[in-house]
PDB file of N, CA and C in Angstrom:
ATOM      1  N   UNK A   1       0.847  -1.173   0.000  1.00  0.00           N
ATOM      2  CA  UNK A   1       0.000   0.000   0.000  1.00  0.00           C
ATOM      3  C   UNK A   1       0.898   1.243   0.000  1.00  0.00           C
ATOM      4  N   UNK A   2       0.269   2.468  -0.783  1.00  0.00           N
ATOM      5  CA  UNK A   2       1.222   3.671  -1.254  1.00  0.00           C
ATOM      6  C   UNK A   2       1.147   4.445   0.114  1.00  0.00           C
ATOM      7  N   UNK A   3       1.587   5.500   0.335  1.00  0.00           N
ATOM      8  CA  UNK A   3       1.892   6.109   1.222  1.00  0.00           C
ATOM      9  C   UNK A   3       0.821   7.726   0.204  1.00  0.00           C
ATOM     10  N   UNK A   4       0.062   8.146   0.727  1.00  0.00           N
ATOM     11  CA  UNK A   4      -0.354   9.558   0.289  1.00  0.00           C
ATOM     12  C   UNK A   4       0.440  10.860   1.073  1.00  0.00           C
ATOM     13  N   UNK A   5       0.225  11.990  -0.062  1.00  0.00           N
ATOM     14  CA  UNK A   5       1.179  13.057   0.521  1.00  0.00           C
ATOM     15  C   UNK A   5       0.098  13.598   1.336  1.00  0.00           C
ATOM     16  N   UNK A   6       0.646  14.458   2.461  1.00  0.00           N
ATOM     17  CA  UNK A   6      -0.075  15.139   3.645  1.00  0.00           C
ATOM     18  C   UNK A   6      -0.186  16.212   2.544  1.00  0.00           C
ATOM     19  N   UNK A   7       0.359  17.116   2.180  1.00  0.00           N
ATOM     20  CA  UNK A   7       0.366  18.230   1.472  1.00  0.00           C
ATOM     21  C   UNK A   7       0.881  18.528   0.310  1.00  0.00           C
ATOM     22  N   UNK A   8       0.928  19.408  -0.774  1.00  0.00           N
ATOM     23  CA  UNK A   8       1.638  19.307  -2.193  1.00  0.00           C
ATOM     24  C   UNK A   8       1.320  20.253  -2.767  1.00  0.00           C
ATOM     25  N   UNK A   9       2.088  20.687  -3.650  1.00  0.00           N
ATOM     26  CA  UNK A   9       2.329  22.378  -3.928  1.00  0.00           C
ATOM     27  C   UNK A   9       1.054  23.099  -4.485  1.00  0.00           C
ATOM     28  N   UNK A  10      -0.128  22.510  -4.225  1.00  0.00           N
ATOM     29  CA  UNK A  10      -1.081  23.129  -4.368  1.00  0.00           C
ATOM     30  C   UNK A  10      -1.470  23.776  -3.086  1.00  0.00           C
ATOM     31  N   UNK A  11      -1.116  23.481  -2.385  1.00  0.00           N
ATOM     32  CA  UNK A  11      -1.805  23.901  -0.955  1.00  0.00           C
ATOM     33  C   UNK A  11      -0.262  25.023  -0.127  1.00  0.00           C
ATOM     34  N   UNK A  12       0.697  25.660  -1.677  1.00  0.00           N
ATOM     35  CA  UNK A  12       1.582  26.045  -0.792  1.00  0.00           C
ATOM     36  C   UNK A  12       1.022  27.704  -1.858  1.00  0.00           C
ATOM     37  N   UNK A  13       1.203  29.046  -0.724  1.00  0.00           N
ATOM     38  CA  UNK A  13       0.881  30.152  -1.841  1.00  0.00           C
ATOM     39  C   UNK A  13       1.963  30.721  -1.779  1.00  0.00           C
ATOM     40  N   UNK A  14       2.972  30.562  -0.874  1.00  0.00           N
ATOM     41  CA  UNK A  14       4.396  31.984  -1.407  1.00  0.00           C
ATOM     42  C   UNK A  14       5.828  30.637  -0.359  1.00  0.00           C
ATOM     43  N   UNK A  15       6.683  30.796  -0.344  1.00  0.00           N
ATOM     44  CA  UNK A  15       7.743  30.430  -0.143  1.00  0.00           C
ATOM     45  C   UNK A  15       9.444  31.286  -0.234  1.00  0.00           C
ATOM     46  N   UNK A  16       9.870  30.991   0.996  1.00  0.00           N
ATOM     47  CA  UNK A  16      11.180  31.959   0.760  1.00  0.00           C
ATOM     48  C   UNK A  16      12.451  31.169   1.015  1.00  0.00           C
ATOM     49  N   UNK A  17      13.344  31.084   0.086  1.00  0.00           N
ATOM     50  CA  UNK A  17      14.451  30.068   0.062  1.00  0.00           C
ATOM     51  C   UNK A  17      15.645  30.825   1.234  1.00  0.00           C
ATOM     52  N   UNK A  18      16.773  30.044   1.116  1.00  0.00           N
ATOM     53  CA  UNK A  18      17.570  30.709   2.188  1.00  0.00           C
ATOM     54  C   UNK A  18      18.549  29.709   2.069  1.00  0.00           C
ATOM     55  N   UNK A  19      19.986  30.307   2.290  1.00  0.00           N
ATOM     56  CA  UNK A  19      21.443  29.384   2.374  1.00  0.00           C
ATOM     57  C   UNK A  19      21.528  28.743   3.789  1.00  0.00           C
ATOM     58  N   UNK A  20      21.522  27.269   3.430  1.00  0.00           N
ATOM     59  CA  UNK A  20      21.406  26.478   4.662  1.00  0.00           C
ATOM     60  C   UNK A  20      23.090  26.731   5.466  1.00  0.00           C
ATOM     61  N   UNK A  21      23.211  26.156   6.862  1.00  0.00           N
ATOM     62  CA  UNK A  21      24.122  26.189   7.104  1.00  0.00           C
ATOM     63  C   UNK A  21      25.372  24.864   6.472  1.00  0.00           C
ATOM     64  N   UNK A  22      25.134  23.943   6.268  1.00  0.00           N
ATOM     65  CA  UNK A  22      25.853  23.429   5.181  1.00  0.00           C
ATOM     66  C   UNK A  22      26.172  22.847   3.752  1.00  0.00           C
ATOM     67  N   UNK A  23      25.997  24.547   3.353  1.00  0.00           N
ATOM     68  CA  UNK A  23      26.420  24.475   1.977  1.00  0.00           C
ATOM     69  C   UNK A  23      25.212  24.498   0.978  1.00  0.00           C
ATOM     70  N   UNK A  24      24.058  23.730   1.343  1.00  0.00           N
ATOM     71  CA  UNK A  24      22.996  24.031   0.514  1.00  0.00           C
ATOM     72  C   UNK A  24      22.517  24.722   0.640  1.00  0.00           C
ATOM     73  N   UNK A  25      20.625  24.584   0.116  1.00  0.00           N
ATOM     74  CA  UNK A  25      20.031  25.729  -0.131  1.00  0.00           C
ATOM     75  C   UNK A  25      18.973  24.832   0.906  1.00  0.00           C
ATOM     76  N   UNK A  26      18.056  26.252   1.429  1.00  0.00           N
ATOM     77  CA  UNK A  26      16.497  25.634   2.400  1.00  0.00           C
ATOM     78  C   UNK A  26      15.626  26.467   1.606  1.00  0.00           C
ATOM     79  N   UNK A  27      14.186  26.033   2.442  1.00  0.00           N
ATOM     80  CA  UNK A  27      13.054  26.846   1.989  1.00  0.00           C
ATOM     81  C   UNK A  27      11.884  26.911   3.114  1.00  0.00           C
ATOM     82  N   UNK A  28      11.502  27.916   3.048  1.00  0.00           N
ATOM     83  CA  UNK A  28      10.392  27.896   4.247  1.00  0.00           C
ATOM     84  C   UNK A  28       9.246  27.923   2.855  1.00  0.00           C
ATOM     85  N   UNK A  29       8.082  27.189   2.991  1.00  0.00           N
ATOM     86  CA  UNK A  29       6.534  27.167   2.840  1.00  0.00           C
ATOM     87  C   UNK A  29       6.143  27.649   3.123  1.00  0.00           C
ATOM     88  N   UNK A  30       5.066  28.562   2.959  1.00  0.00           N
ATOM     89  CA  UNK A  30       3.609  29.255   3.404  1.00  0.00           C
ATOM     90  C   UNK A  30       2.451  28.691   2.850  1.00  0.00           C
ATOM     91  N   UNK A  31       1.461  27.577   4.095  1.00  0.00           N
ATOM     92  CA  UNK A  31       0.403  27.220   3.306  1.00  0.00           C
ATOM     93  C   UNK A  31      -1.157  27.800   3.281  1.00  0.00           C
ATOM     94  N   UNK A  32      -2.003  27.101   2.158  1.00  0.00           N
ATOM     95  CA  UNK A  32      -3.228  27.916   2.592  1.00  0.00           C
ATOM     96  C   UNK A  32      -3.843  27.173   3.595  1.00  0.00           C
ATOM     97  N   UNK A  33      -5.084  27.637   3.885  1.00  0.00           N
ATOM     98  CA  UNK A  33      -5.797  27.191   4.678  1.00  0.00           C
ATOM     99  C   UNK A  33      -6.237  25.535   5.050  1.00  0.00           C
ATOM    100  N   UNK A  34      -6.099  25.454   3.621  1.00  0.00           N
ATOM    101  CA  UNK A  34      -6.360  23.856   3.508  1.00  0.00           C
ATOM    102  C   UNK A  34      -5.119  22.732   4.638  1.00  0.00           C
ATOM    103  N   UNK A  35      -3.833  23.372   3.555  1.00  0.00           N
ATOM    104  CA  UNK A  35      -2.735  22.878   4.089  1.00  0.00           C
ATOM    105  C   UNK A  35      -2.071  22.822   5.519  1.00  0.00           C
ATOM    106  N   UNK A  36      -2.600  24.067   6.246  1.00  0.00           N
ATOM    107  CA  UNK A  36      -2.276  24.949   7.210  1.00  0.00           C
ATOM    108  C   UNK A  36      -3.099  23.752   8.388  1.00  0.00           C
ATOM    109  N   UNK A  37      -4.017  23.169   7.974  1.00  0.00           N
ATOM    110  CA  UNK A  37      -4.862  22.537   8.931  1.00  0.00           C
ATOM    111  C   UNK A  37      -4.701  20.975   8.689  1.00  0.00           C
ATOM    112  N   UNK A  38      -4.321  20.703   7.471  1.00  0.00           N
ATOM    113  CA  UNK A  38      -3.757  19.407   7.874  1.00  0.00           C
ATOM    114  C   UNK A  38      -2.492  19.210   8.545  1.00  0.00           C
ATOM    115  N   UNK A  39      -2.007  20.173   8.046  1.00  0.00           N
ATOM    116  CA  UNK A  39      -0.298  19.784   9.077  1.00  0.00           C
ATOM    117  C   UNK A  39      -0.422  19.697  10.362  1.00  0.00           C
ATOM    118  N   UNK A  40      -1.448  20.908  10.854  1.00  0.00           N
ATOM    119  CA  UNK A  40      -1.670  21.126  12.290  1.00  0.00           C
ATOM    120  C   UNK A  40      -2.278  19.382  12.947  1.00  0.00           C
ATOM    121  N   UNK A  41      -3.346  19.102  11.848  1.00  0.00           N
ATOM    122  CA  UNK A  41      -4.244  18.307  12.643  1.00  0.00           C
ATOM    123  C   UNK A  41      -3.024  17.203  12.703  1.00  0.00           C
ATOM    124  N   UNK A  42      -1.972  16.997  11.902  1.00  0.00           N
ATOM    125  CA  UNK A  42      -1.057  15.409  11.499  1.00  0.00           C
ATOM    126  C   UNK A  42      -0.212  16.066  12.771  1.00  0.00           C
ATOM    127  N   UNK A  43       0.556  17.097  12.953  1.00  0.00           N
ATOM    128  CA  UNK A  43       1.397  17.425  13.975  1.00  0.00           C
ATOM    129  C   UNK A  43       1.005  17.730  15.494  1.00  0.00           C
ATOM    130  N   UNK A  44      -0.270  17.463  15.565  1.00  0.00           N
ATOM    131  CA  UNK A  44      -0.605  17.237  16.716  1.00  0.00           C
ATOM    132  C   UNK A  44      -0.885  16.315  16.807  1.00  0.00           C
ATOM    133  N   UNK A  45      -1.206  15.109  16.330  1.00  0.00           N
ATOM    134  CA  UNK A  45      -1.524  13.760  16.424  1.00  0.00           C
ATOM    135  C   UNK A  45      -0.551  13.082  16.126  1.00  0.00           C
ATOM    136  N   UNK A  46       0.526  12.730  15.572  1.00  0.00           N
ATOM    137  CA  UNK A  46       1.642  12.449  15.329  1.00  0.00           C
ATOM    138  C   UNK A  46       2.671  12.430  15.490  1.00  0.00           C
ATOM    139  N   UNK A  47       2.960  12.713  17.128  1.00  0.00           N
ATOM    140  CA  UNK A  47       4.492  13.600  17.716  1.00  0.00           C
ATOM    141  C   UNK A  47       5.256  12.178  17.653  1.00  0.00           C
ATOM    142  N   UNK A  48       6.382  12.449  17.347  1.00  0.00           N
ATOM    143  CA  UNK A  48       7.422  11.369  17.317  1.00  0.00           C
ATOM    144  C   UNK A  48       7.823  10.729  16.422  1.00  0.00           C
ATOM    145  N   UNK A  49       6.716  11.159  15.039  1.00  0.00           N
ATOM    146  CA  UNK A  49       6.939  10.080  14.065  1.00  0.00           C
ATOM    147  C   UNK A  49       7.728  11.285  13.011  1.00  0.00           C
ATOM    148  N   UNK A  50       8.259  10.694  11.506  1.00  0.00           N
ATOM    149  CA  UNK A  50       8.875  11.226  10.349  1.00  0.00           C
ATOM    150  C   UNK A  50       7.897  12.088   9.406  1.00  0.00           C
ATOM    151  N   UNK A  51       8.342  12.926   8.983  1.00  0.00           N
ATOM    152  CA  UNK A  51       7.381  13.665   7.533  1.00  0.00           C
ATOM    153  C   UNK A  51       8.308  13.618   6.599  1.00  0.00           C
ATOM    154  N   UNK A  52       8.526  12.963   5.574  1.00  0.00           N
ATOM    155  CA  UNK A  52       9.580  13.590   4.777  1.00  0.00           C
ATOM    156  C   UNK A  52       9.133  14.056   3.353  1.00  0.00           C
ATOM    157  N   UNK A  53      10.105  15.369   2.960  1.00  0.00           N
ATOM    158  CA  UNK A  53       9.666  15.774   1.718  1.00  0.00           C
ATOM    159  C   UNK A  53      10.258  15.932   0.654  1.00  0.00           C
ATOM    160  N   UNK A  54       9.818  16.075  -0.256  1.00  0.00           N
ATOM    161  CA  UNK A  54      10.217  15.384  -1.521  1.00  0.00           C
ATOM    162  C   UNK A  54       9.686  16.810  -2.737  1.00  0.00           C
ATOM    163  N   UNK A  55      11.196  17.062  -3.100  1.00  0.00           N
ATOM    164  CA  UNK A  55      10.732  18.062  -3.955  1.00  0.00           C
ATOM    165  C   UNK A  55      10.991  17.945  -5.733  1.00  0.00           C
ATOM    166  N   UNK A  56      10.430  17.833  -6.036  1.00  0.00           N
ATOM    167  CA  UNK A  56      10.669  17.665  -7.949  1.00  0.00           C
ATOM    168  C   UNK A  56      10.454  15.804  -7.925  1.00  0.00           C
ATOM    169  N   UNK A  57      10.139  15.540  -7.029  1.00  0.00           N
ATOM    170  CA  UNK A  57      10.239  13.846  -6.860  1.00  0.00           C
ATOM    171  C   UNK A  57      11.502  13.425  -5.982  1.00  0.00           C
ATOM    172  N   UNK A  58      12.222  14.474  -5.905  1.00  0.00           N
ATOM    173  CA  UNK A  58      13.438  13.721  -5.103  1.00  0.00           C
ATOM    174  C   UNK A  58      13.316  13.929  -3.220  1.00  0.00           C
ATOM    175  N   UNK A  59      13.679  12.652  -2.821  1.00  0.00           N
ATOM    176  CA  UNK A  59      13.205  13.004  -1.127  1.00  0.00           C
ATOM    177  C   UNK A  59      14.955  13.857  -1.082  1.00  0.00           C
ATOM    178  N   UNK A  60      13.945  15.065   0.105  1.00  0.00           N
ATOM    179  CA  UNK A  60      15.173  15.566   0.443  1.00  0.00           C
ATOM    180  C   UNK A  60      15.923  15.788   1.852  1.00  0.00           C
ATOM    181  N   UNK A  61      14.755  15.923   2.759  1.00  0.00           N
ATOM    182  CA  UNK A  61      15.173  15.223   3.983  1.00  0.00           C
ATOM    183  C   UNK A  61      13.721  14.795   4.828  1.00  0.00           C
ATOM    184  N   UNK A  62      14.174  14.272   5.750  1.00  0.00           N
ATOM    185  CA  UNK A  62      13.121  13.857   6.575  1.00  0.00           C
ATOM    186  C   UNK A  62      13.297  14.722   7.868  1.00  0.00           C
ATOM    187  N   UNK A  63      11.639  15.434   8.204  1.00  0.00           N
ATOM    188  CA  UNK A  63      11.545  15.846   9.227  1.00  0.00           C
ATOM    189  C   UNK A  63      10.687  15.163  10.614  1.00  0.00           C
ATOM    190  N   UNK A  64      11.439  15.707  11.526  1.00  0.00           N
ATOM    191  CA  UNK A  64      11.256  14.621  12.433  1.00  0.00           C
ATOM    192  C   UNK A  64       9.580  15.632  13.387  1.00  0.00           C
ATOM    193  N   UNK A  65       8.847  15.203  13.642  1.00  0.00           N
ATOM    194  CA  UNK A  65       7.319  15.509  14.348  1.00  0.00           C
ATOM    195  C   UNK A  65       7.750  16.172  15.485  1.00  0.00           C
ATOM    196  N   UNK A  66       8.243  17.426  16.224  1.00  0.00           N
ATOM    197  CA  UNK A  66       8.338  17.158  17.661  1.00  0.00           C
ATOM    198  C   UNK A  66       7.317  18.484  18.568  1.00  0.00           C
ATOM    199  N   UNK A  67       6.819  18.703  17.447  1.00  0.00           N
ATOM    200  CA  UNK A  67       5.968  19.878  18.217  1.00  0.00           C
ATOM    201  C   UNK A  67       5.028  20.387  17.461  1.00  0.00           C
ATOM    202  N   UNK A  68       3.556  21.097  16.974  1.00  0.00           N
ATOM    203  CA  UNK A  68       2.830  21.106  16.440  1.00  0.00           C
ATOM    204  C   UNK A  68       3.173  22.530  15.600  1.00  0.00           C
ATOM    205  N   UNK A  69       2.553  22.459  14.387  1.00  0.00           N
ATOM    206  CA  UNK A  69       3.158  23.836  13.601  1.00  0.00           C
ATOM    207  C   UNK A  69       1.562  23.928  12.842  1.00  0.00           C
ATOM    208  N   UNK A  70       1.480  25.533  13.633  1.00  0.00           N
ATOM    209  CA  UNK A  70       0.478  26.024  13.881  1.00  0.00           C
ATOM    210  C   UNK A  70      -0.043  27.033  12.815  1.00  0.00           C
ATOM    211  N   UNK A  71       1.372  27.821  12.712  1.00  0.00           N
ATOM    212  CA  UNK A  71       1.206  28.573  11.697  1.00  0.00           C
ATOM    213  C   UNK A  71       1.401  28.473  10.159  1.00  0.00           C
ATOM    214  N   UNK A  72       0.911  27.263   9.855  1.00  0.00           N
ATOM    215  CA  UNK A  72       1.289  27.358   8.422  1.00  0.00           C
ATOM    216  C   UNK A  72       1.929  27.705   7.780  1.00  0.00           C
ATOM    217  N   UNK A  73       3.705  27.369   8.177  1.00  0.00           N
ATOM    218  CA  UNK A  73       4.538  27.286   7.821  1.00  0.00           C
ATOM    219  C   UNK A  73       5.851  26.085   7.861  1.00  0.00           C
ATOM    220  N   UNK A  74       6.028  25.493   6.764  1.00  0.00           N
ATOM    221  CA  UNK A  74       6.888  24.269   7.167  1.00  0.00           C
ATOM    222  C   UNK A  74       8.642  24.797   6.607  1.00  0.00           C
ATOM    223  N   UNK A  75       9.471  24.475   6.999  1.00  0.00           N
ATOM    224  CA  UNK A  75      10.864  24.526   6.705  1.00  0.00           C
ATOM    225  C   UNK A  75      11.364  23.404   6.336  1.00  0.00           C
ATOM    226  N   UNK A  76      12.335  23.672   5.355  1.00  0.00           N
ATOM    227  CA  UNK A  76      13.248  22.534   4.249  1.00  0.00           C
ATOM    228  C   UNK A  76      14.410  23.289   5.028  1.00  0.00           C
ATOM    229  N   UNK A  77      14.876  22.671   6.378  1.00  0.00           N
ATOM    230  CA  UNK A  77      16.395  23.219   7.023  1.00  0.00           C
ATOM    231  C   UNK A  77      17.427  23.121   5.914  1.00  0.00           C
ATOM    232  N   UNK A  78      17.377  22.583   4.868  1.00  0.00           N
ATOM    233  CA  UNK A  78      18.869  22.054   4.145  1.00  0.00           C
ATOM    234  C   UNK A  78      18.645  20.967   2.759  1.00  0.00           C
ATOM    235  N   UNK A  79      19.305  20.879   2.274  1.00  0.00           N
ATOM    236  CA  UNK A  79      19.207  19.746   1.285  1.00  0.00           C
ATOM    237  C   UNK A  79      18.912  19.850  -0.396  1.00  0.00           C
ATOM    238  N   UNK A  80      18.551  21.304  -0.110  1.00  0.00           N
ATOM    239  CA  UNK A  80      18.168  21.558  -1.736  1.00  0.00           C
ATOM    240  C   UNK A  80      18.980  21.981  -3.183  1.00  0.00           C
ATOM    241  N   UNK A  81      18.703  21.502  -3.614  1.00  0.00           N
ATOM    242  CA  UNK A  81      20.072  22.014  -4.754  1.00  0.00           C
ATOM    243  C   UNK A  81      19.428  23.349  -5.572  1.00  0.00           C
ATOM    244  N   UNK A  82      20.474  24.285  -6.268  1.00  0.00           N
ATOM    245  CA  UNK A  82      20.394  25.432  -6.362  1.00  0.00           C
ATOM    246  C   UNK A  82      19.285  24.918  -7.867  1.00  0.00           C
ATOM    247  N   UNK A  83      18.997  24.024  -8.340  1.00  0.00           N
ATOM    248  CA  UNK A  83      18.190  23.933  -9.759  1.00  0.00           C
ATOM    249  C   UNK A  83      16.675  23.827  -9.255  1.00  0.00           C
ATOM    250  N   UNK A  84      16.756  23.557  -7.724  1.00  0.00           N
ATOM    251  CA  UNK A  84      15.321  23.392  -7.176  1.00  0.00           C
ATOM    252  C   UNK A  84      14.762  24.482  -6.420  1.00  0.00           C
ATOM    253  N   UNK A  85      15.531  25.317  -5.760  1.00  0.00           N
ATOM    254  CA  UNK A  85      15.855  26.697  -5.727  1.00  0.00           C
ATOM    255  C   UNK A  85      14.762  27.725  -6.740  1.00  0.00           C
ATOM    256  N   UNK A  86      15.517  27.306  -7.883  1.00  0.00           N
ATOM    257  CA  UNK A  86      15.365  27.823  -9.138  1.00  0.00           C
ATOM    258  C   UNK A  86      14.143  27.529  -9.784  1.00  0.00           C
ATOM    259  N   UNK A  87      13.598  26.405  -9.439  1.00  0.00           N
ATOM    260  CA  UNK A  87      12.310  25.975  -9.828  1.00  0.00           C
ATOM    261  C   UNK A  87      11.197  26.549  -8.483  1.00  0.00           C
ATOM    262  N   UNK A  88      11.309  26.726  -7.560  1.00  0.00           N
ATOM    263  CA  UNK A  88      10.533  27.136  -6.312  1.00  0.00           C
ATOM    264  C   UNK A  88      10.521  28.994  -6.783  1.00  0.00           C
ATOM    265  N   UNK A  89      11.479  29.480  -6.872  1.00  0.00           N
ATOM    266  CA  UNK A  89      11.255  31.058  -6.815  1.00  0.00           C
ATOM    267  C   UNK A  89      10.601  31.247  -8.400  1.00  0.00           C
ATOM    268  N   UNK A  90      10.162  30.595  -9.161  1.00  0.00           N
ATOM    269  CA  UNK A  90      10.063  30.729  -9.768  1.00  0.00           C
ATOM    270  C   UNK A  90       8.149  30.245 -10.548  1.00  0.00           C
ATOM    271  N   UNK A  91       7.917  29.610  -9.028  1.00  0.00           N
ATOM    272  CA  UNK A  91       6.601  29.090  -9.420  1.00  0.00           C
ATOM    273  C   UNK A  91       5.651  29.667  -7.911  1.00  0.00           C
ATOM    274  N   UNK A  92       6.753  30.042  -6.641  1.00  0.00           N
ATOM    275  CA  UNK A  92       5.704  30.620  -5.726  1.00  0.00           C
ATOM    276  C   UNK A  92       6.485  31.834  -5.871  1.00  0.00           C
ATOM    277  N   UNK A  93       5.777  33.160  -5.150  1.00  0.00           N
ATOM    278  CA  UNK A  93       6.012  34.375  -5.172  1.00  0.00           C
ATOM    279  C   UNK A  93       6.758  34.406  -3.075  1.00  0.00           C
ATOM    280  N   UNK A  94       7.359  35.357  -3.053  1.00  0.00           N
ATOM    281  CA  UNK A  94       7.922  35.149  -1.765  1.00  0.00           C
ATOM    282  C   UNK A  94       6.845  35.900  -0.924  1.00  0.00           C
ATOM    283  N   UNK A  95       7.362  34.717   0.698  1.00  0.00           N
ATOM    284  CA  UNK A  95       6.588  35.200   1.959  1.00  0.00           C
ATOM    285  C   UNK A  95       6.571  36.197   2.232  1.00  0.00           C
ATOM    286  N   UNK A  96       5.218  36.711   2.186  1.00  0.00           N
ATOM    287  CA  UNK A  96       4.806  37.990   2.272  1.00  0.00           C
ATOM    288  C   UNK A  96       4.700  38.903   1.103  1.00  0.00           C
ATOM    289  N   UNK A  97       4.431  38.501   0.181  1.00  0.00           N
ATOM    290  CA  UNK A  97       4.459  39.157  -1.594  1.00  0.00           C
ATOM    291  C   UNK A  97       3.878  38.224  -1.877  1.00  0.00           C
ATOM    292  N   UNK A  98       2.444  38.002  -1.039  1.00  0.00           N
ATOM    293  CA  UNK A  98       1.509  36.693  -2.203  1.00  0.00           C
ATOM    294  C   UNK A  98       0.681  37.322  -3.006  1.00  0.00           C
ATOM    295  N   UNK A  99      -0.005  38.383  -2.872  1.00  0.00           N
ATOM    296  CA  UNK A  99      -0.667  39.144  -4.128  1.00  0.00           C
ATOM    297  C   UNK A  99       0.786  39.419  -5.746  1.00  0.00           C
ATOM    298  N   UNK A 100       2.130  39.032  -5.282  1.00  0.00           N
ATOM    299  CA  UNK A 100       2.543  39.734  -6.301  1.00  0.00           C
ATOM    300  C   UNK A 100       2.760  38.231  -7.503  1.00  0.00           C
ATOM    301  N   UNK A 101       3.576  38.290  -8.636  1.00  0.00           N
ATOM    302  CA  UNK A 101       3.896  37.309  -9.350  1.00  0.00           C
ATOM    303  C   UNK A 101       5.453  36.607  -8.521  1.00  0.00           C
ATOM    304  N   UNK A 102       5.521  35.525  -9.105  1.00  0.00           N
ATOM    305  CA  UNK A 102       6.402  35.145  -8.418  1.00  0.00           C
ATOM    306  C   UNK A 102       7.976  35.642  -9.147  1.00  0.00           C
ATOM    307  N   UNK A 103       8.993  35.751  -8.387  1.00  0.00           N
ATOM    308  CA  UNK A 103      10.346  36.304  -8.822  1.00  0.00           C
ATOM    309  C   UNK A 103      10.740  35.563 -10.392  1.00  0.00           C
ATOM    310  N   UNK A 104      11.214  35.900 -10.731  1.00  0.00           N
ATOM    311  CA  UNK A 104      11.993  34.949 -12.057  1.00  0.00           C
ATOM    312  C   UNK A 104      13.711  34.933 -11.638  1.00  0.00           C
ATOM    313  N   UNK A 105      13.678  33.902 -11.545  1.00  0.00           N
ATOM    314  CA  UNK A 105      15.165  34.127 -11.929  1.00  0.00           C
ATOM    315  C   UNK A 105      15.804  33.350 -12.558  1.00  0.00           C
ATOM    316  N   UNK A 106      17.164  33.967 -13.815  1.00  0.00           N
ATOM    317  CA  UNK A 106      17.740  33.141 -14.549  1.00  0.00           C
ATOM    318  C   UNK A 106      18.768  32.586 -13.953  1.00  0.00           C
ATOM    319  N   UNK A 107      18.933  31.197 -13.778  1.00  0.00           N
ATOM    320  CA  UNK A 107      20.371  30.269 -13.732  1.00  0.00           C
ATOM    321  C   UNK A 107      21.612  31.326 -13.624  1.00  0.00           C
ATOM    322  N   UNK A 108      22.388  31.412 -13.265  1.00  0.00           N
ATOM    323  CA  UNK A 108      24.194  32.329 -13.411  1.00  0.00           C
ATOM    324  C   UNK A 108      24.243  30.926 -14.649  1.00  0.00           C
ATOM    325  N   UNK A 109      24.961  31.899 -15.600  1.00  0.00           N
ATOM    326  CA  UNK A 109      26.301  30.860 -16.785  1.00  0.00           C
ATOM    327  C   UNK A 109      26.901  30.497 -16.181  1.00  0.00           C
ATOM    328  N   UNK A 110      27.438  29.397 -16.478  1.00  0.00           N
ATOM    329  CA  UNK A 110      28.796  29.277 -16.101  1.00  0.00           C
ATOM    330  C   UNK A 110      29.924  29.454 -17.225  1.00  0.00           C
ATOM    331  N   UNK A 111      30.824  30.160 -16.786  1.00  0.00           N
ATOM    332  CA  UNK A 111      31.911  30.156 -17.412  1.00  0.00           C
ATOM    333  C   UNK A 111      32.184  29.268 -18.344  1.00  0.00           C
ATOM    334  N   UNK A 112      32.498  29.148 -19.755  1.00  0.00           N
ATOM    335  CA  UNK A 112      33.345  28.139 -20.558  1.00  0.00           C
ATOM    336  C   UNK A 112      34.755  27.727 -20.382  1.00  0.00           C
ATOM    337  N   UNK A 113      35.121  27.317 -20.133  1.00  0.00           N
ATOM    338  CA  UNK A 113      36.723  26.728 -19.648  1.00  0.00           C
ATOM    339  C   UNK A 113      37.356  26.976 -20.531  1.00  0.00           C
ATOM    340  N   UNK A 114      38.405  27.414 -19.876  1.00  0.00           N
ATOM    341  CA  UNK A 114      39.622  28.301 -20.923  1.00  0.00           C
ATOM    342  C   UNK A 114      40.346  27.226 -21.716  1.00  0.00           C
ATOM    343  N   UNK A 115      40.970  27.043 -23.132  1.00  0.00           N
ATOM    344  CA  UNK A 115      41.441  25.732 -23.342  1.00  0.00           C
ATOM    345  C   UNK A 115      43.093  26.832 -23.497  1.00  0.00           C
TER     346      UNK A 115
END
């Protein structure tokens, strides 16, 4: 038997990324109402157990249950790579700028290697 997601980027309206402390990238969520109340109702009923999340399909870490999150907001402490980054600012608008469009941003080039 499959495992169903608690929540999924429909139920997220703005998000703000941030340089983890090692080396990667994080993201805080902002959900709606919908989302905001299942987490609550799973994180209060659920202390002790795993959530883990999974972004573009890839799991990226597992968070551990230890206290109820109230405000409809979840955190990605670490783990994200800068192409997923790139796909998040680019499809939610940032926390607290949910009436606006979401940021665009292009990839940096990279350099061509000198021969």
């Amino acid at each position: 038997m499959g495992t169903m997601p608690l929540i999924n980027e429909r139920d997220v309206v703005s998000a703000q990324t941030f340089p983890a402390a090692d080396g990667s990238l994080g993201a805080y969520f902002k959900l709606d109402a919908h989302g905001t109340n299942l987490v609550m109702q799973h994180t209060l009923s659920q202390r002790g157990t795993f959530l883990f999340a999974f972004i573009n399909g890839r799991a990226v870490i597992d968070l551990y249950v230890d206290r109820p999150v109230q405000d409809g907001i979840i955190a990605i402490p670490r783990g994200l790579t800068p192409e997923e980054v790139i796909l998040i600012e680019q499809k939610f608008p940032i926390i607290g700028q949910e009436g606006k469009k979401p940021q665009r941003v292009t990839p940096k080039a990279t350099p061509a290697p000198k021969e």
